[in-house]
C-alpha atoms as a PDB file:
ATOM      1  CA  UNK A   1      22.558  -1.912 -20.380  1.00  0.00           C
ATOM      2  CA  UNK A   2      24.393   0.809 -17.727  1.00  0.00           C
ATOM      3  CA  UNK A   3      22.517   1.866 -15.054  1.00  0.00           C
ATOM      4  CA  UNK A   4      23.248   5.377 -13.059  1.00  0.00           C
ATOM      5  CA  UNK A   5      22.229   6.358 -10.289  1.00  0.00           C
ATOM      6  CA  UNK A   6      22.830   9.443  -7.967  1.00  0.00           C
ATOM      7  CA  UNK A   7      22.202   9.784  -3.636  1.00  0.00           C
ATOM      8  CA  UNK A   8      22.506  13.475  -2.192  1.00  0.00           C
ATOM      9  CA  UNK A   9      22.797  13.221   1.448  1.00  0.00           C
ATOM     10  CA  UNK A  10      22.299  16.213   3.755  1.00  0.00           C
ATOM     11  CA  UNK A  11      23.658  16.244   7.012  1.00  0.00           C
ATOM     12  CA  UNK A  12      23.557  18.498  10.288  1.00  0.00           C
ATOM     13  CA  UNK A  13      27.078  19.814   9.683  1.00  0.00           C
ATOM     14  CA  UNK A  14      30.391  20.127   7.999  1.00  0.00           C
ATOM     15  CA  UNK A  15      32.006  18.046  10.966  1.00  0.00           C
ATOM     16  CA  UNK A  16      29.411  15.182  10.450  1.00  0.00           C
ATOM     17  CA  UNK A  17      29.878  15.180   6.931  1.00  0.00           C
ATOM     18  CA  UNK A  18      33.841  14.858   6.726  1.00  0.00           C
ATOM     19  CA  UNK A  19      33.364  12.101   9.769  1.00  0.00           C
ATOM     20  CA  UNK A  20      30.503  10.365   6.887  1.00  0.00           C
ATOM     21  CA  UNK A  21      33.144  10.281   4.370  1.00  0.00           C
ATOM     22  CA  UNK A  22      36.143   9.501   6.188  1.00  0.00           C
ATOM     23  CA  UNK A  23      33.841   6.315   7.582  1.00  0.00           C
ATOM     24  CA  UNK A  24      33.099   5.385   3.999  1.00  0.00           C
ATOM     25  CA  UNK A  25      36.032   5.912   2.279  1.00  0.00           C
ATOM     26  CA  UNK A  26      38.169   2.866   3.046  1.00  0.00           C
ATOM     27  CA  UNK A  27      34.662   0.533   1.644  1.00  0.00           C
ATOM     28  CA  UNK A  28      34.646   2.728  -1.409  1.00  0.00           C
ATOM     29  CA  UNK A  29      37.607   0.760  -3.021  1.00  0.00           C
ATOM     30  CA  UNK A  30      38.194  -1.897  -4.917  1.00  0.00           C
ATOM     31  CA  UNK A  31      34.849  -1.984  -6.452  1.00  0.00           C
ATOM     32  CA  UNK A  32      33.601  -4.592  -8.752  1.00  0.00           C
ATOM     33  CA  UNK A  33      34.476  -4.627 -12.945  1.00  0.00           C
ATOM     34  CA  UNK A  34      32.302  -2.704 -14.630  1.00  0.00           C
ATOM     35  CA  UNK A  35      31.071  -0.218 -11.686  1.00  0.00           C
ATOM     36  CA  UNK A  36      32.211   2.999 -10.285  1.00  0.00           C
ATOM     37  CA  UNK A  37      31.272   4.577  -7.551  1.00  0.00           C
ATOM     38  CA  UNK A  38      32.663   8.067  -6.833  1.00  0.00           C
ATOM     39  CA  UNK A  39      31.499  10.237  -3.414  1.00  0.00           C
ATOM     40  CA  UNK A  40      31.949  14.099  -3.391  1.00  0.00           C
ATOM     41  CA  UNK A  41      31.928  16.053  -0.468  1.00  0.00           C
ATOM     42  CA  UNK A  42      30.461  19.810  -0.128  1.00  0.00           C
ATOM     43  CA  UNK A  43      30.479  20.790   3.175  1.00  0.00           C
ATOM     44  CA  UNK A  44      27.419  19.546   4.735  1.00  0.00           C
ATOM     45  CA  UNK A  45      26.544  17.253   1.760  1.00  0.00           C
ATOM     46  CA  UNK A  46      27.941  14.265   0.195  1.00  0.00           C
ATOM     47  CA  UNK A  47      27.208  13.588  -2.932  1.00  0.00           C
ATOM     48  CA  UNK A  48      27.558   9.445  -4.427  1.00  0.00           C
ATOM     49  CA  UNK A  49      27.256   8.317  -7.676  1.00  0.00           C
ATOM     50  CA  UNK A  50      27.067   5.192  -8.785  1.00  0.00           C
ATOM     51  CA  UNK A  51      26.999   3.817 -12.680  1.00  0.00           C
ATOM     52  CA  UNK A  52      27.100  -0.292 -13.120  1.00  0.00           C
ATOM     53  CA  UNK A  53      26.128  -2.397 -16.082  1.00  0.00           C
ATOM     54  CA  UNK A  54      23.538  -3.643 -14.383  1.00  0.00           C
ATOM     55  CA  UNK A  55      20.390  -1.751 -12.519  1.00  0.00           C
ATOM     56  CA  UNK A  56      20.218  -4.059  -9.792  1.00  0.00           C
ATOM     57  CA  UNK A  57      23.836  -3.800  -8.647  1.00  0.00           C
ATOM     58  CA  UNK A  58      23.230   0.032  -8.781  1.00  0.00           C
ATOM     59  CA  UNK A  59      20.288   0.002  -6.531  1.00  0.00           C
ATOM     60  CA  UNK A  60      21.799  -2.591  -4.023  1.00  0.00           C
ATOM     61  CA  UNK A  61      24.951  -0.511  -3.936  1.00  0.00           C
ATOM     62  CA  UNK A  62      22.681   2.718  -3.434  1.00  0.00           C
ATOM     63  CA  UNK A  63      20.780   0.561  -0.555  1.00  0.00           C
ATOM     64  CA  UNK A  64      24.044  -0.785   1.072  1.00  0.00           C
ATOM     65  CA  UNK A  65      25.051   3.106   1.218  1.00  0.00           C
ATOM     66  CA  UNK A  66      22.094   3.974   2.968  1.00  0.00           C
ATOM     67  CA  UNK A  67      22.013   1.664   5.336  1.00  0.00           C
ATOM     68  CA  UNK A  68      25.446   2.250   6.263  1.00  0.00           C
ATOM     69  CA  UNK A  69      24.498   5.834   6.101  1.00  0.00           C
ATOM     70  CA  UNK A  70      21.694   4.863   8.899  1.00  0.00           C
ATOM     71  CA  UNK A  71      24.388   3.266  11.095  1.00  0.00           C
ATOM     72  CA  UNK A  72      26.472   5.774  11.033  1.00  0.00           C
ATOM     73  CA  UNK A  73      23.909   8.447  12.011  1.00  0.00           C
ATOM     74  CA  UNK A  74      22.882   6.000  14.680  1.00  0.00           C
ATOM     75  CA  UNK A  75      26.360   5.937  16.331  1.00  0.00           C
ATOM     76  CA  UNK A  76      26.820   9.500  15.821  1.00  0.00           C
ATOM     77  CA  UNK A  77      23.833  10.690  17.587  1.00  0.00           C
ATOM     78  CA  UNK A  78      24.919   8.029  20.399  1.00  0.00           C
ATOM     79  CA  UNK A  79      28.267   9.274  20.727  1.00  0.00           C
ATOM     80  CA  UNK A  80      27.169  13.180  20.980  1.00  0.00           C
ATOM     81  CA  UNK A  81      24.081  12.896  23.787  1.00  0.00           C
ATOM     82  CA  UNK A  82      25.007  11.163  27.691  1.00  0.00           C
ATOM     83  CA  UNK A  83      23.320   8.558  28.561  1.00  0.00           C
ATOM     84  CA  UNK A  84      22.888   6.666  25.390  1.00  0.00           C
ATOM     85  CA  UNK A  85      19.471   9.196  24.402  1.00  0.00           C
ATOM     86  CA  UNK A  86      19.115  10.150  21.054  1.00  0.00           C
ATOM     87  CA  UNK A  87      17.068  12.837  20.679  1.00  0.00           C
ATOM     88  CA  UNK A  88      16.762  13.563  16.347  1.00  0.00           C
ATOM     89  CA  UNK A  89      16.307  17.052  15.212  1.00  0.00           C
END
């Protein structure tokens, strides 16, 4: 059985979306046998897909993304506002 699955991720901006990718990029390799995982990016989206011959290593791959999508919004947001505040739009 294969097992696909696609995450569209909208973000504020161009700039936070090439920062996104260029974060994820270096995990993105090496993945197991039998799964790929390919991320395109379109300005201010990113765009991962995610086929496995299994469905539960496709949804804890799509989970692991998103959490590490979380962090990184968590940082960014940091990193932009003094103080430590983060204000979300």
């Amino acid at each position: 059985m294969k097992a696909s699955a696609v995450l569209l991720v909208r973000l504020s901006g161009a700039e936070m979306g090439r920062s996104l990718a260029a974060v994820l990029t270096p995990d993105n390799e090496g993945m197991p046998h039998g799964m790929l995982l390919s991320m395109t990016a379109r300005g201010r989206a990113l765009e991962f897909d995610v086929s496995s011959g299994s469905p539960s290593a496709s949804i804890s791959t799509v989970l692991a993304l998103l959490r590490d999508i979380t962090l990184f919004q968590e940082v960014w947001l940091l990193s932009r506002h003094r103080g430590g505040r983060v204000q979300r739009d």
